[in-house]
Protein backbone atom coordinates (compact mmCIF):
# COMPACT_ATOMS: atom_id res chain seq x y z
CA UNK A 1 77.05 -60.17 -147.14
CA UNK A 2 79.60 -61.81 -150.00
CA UNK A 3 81.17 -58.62 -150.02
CA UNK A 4 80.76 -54.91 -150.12
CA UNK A 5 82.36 -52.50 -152.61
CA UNK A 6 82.36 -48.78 -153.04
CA UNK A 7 82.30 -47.99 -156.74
CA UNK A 8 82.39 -44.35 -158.53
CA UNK A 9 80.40 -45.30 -161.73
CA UNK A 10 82.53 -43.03 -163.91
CA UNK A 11 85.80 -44.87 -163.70
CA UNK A 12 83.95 -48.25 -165.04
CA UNK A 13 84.75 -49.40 -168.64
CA UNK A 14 81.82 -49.35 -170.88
CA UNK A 15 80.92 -51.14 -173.73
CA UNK A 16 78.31 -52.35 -175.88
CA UNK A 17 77.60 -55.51 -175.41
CA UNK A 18 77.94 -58.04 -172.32
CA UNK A 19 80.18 -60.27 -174.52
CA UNK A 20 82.84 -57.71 -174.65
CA UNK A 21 83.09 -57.88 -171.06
CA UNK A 22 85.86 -59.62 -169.39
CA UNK A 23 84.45 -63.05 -167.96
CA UNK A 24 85.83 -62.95 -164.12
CA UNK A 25 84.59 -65.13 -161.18
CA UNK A 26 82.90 -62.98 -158.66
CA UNK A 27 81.86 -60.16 -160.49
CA UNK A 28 78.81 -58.08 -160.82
CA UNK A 29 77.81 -57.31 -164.36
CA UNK A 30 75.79 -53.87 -164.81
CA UNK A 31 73.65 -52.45 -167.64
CA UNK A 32 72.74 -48.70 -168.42
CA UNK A 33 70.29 -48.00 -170.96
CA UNK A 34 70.48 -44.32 -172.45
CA UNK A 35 67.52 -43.82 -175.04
CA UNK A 36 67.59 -46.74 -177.40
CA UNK A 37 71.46 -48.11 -176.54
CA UNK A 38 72.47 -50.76 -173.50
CA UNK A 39 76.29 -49.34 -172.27
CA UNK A 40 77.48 -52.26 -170.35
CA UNK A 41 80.04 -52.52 -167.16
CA UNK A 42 81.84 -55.37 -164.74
CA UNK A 43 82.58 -54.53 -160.98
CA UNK A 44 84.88 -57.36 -159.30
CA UNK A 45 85.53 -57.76 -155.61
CA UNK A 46 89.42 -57.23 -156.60
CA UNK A 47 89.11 -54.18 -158.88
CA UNK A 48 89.67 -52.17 -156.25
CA UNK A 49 91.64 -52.67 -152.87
CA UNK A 50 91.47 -48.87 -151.98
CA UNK A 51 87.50 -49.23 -152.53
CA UNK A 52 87.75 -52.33 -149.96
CA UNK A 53 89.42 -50.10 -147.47
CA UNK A 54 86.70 -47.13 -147.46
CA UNK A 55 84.18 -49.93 -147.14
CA UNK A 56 86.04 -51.45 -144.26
CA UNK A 57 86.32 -48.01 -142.30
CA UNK A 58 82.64 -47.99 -143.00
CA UNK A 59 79.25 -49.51 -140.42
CA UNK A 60 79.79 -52.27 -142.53
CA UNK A 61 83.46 -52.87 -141.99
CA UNK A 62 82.46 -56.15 -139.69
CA UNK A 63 81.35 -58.16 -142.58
CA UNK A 64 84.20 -59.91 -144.43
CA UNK A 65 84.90 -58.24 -147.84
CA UNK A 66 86.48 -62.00 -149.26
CA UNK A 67 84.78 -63.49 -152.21
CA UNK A 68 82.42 -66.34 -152.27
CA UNK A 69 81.53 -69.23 -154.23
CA UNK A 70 77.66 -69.98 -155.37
CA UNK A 71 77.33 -72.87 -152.78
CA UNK A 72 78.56 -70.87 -150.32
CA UNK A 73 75.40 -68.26 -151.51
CA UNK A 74 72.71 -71.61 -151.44
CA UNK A 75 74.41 -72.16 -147.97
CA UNK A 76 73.80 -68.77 -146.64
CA UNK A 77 70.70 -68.17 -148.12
CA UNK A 78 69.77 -72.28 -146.20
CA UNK A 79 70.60 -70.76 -142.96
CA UNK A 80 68.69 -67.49 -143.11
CA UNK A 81 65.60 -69.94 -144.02
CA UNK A 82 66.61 -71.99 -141.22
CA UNK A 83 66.72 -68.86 -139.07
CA UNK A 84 63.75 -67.65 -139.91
CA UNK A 85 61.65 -70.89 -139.23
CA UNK A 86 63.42 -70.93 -135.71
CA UNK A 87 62.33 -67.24 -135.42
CA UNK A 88 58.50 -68.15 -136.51
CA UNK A 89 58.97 -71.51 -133.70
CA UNK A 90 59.57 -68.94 -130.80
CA UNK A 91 57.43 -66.27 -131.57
CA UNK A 92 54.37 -67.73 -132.91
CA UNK A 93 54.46 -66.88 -136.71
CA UNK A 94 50.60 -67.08 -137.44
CA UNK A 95 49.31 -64.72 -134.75
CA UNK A 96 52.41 -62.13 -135.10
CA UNK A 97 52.13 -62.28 -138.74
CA UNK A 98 48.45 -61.18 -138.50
CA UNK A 99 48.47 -58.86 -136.05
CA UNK A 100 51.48 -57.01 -137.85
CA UNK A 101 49.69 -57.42 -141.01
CA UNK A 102 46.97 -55.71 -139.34
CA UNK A 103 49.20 -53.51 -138.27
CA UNK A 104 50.89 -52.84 -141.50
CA UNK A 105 47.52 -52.40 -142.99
CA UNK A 106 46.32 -49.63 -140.24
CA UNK A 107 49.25 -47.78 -140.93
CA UNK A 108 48.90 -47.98 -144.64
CA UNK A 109 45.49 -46.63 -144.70
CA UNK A 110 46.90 -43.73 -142.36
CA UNK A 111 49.66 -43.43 -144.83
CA UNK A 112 47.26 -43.34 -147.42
CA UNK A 113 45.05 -40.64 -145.65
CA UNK A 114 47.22 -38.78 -144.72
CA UNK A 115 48.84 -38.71 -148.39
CA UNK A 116 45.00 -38.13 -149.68
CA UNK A 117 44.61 -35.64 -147.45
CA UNK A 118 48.22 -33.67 -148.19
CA UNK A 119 47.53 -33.95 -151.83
CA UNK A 120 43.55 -32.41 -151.74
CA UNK A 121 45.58 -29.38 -149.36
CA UNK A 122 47.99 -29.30 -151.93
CA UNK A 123 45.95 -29.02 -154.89
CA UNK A 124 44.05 -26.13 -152.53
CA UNK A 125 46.65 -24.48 -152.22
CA UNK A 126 47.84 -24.71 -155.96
CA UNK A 127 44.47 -23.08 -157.05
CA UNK A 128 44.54 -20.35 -153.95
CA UNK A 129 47.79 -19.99 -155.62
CA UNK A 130 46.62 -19.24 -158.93
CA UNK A 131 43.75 -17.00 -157.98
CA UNK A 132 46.36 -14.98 -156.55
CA UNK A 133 48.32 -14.90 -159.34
CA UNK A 134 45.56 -14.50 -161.76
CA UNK A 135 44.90 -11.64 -159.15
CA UNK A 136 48.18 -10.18 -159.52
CA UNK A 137 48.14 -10.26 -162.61
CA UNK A 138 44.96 -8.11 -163.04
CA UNK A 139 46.47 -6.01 -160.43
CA UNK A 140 49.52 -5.58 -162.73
CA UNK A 141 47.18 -4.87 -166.02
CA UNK A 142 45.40 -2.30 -164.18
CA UNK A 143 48.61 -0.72 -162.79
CA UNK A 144 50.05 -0.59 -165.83
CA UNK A 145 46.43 0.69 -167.65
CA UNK A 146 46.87 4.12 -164.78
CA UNK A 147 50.64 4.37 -165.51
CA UNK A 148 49.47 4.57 -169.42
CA UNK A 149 46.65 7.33 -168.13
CA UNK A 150 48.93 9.31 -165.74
CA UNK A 151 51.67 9.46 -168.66
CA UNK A 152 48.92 10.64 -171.11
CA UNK A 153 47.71 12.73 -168.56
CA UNK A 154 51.04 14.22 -168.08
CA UNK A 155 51.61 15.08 -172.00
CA UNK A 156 48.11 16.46 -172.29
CA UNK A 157 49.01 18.54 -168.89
CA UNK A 158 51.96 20.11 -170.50
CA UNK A 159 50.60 20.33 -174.21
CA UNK A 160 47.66 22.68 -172.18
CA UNK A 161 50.63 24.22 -170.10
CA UNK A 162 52.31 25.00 -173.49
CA UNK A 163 49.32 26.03 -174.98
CA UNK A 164 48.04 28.33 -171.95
CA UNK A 165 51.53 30.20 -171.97
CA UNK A 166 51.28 31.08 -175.71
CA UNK A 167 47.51 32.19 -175.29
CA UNK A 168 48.97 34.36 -172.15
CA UNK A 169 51.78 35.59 -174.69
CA UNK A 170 49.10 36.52 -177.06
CA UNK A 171 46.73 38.07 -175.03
CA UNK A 172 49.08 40.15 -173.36
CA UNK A 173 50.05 41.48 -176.92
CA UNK A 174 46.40 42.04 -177.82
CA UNK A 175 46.04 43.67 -174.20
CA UNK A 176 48.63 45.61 -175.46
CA UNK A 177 47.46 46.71 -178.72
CA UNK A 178 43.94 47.19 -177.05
CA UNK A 179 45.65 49.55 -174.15
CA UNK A 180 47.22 51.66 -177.67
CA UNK A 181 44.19 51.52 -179.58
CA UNK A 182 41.92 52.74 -177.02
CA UNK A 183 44.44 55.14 -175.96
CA UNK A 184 44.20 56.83 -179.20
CA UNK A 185 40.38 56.45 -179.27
CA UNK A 186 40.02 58.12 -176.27
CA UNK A 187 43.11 61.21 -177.22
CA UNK A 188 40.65 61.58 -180.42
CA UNK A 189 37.45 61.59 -178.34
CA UNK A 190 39.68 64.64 -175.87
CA UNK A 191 39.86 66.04 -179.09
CA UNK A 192 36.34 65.74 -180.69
CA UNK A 193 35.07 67.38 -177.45
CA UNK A 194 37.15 69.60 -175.84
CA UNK A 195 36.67 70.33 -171.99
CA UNK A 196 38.09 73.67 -170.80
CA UNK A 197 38.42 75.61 -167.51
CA UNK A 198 36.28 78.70 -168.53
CA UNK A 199 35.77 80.51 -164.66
CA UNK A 200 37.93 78.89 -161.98
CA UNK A 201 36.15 80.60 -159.25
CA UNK A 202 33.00 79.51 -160.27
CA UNK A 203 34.50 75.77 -161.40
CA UNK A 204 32.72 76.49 -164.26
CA UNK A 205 33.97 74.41 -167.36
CA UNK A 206 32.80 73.78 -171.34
CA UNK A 207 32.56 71.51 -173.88
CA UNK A 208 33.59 72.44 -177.69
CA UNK A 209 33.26 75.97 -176.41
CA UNK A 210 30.02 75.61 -174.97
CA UNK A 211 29.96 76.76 -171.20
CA UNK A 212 27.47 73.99 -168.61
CA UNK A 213 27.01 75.42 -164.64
CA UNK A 214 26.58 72.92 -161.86
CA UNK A 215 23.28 72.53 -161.47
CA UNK A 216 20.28 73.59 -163.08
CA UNK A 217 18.31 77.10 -162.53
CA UNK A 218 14.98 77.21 -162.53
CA UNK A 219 14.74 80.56 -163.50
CA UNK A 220 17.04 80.57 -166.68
CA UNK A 221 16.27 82.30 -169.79
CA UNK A 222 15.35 80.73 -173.07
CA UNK A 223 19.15 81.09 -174.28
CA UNK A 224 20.57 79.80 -171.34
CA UNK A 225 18.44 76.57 -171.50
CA UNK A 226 19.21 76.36 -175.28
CA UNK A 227 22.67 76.54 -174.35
CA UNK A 228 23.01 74.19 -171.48
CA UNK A 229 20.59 71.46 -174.04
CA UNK A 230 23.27 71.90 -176.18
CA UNK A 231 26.16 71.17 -173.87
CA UNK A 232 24.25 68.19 -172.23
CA UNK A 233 23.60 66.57 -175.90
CA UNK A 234 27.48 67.03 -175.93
CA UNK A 235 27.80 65.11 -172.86
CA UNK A 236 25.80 62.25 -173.44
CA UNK A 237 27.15 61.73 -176.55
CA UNK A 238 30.35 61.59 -175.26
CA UNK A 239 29.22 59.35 -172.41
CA UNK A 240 27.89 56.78 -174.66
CA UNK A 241 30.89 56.74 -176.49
CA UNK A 242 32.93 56.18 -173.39
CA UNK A 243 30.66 53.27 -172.25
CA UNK A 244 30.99 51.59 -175.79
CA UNK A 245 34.48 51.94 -175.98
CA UNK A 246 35.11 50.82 -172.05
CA UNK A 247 32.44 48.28 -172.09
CA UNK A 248 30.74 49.41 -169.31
CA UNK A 249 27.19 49.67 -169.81
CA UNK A 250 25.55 52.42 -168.30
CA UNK A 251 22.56 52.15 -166.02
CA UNK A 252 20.29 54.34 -167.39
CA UNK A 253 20.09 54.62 -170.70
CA UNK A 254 20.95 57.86 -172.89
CA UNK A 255 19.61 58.51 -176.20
CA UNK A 256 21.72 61.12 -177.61
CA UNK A 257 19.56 63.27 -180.66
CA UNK A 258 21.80 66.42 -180.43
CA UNK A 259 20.21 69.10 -178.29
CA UNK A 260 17.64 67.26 -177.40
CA UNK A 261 18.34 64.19 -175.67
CA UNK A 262 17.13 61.52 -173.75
CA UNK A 263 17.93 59.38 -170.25
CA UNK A 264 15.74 56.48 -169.66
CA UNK A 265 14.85 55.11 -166.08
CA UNK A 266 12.83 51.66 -166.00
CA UNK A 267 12.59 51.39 -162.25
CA UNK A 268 11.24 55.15 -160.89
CA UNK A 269 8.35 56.44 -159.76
CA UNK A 270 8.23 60.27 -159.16
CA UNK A 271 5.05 61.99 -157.88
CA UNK A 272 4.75 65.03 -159.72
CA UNK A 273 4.09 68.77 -158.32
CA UNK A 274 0.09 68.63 -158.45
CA UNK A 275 -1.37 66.65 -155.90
CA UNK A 276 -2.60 63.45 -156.37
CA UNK A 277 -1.03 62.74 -159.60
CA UNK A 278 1.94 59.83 -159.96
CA UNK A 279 3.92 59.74 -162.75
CA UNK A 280 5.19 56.49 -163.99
CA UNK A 281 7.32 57.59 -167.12
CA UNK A 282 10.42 56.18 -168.23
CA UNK A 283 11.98 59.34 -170.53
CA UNK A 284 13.75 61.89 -169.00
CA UNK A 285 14.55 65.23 -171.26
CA UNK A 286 18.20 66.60 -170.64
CA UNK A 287 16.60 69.73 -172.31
CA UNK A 288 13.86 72.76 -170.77
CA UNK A 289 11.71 75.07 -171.68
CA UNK A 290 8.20 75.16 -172.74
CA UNK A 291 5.85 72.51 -172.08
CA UNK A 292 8.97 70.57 -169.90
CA UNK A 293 7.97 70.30 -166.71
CA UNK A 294 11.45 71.39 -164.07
CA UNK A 295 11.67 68.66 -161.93
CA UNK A 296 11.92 66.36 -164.96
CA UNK A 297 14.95 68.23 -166.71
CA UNK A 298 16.51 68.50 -163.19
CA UNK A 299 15.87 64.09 -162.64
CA UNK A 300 17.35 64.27 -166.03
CA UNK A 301 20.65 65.90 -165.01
CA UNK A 302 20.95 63.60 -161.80
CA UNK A 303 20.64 60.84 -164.12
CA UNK A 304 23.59 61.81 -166.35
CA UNK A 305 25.86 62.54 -163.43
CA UNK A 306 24.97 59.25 -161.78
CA UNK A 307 25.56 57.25 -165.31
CA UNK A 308 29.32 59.86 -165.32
CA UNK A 309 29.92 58.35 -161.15
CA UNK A 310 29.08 54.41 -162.83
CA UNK A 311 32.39 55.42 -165.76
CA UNK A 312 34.17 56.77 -162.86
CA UNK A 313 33.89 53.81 -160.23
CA UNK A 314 34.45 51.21 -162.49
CA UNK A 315 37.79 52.28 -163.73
CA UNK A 316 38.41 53.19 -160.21
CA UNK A 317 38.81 57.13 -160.94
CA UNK A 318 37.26 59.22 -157.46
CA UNK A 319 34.29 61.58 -157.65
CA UNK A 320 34.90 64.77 -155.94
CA UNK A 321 31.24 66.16 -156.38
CA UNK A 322 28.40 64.73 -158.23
CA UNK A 323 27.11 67.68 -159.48
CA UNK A 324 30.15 68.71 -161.52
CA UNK A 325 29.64 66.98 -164.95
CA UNK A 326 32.57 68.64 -167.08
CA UNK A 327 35.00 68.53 -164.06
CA UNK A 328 34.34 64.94 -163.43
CA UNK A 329 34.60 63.90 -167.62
CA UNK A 330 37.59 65.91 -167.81
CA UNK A 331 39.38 63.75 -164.24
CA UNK A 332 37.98 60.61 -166.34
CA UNK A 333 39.52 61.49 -169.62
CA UNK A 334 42.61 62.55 -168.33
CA UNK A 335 43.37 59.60 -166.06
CA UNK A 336 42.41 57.22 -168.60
CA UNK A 337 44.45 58.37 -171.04
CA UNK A 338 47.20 58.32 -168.77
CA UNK A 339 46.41 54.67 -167.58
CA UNK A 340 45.95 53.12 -170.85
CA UNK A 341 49.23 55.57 -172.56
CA UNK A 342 51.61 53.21 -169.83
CA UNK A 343 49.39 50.21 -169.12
């Protein structure tokens, strides 16, 4: 070593060309290109004696930091050749040199392998790497695609919400007006046909002034069968008006033709009085007399008061006795009124 020299490259003097420099023996001239331009700089073993000491306190402090001359370099570099020849004499320069270039070849193939080998895991590992990104990403897309959903979701949810409230609002009000309307249907219908307590001992009631026993004789006179006719017309008209109005159909049928009305039953099968004879018919009369045979007009009756007990039930009014036809309209008029007045 001709000497050693710690220099910090940003105290150096710069400048653009190498005859600008300062010519000084035992210097070391540098050169920095940057781009296109050549910035040129001179270290000298005396530029720097505080350099020199951090050098000294150095691993290389044992080699002399004084300058030398170039024959002094030619003289150093004649005893390093003379050193190495003595070095080849003693340890046999042929066979070492081969079997370390053997060596060195062994171990550069390894390197080599092993650098292969590092760079094939590592380009592995850079496509595992973007699969799992590409992954991710996808991932990402489709998390974002469900947040969209759940957030449209969410508006629609609440436009419904909004939308189920105001239909709620409204059909209240039209339950409401319904309750009113059919409240004054119903008043006018207590009106049209007027049930009154005629004989409380007897429970015996009447419609527009006409009285109607429980039951039916089967001895009654021509007047008394014209009457009760006449009061049962009144009944099942007023019956089918109450099942229009309170949508509740009626399971047998009434055809109401004034005094002489009808009750239809599709699914009975009465055997009549004289033996051996079925009838199959469908038509009830709620009327007697001539050519009508009793049990028929009697079916009839049960009819009406079981199509009265459907009105009752489904608007959840009790039946006392099936047999009472005016009592049982009147409870159902009353109560409804009542119930659909404060609904």
């Amino acid at each position: 070593m001709l000497w050693e020299q710690l220099v910090d490259l940003r105290d150096l003097v710069y400048t653009d060309t190498m005859a600008e420099l300062p010519a000084q023996r035992n210097s070391v001239y540098l050169g920095f290109r940057r781009g296109s331009n050549t910035e040129y700089a001179v270290v000298t073993a005396q530029s720097s004696a505080a350099d020199n000491k951090v050098s000294q306190s150095g691993p290389a402090a044992a080699y002399p930091t004084t300058s030398y001359s170039v024959e002094d370099i030619h003289d150093a570099r004649d005893c390093r050749a003379a050193a190495a020849a003595r070095a080849a004499r003693v340890l046999g320069t042929d066979q070492s040199a081969e079997r370390a270039s053997a060596q060195l070849g062994a171990a550069t193939k390894r390197i080599k392998e092993t650098v292969a080998a590092r760079r094939a895991a590592l380009v592995q590992d850079e496509q595992a790497l973007d699969a799992r990104r590409a992954a991710l990403q996808k991932r990402r897309d489709h998390v974002n695609d469900i947040r969209a959903r759940t957030e449209a979701l969410g508006t629609w949810e609440r436009e419904c919400a909004a939308k189920v409230d105001s239909a709620r609002v409204s059909l209240d009000d039209m339950h409401s007006d319904v309750c009113r309307a059919r409240s004054r249907v119903l008043q006018a219908l207590e009106a049209i046909y007027p049930i009154e307590l005629v004989d409380a001992r007897e429970l015996l009631y009447s419609i527009a002034g006409i009285p109607l026993a429980n039951g039916v004789a089967p001895n009654a006179s021509k007047s008394e069968l014209d009457d009760s006719a006449a009061a049962l017309g009144l009944v099942a008209q007023l019956v089918v008006l109450l099942s229009t109005y309170l949508s509740t159909p009626l399971p047998y049928p009434i055809v109401a033709t004034g005094s002489r009305a009808v009750i239809k039953d599709g699914i009975s099968v009465m055997q009549g009085p004289r033996a051996c004879v079925v009838f199959s018919l469908t038509r009830f009369t709620l009327y007697g007399g001539r050519g009508i045979e009793h049990y028929r007009y009697e079916y009839a009756v049960f009819l009406l008061s079981k199509d009265i007990e459907q009105l009752m039930n489904a608007h959840g009014v009790p039946v006392l006795d099936l047999r009472s036809i005016l009592p049982n309209l009147k409870n159902l008029l009353v109560t409804l009124i009542a119930a659909t007045r404060y609904p």
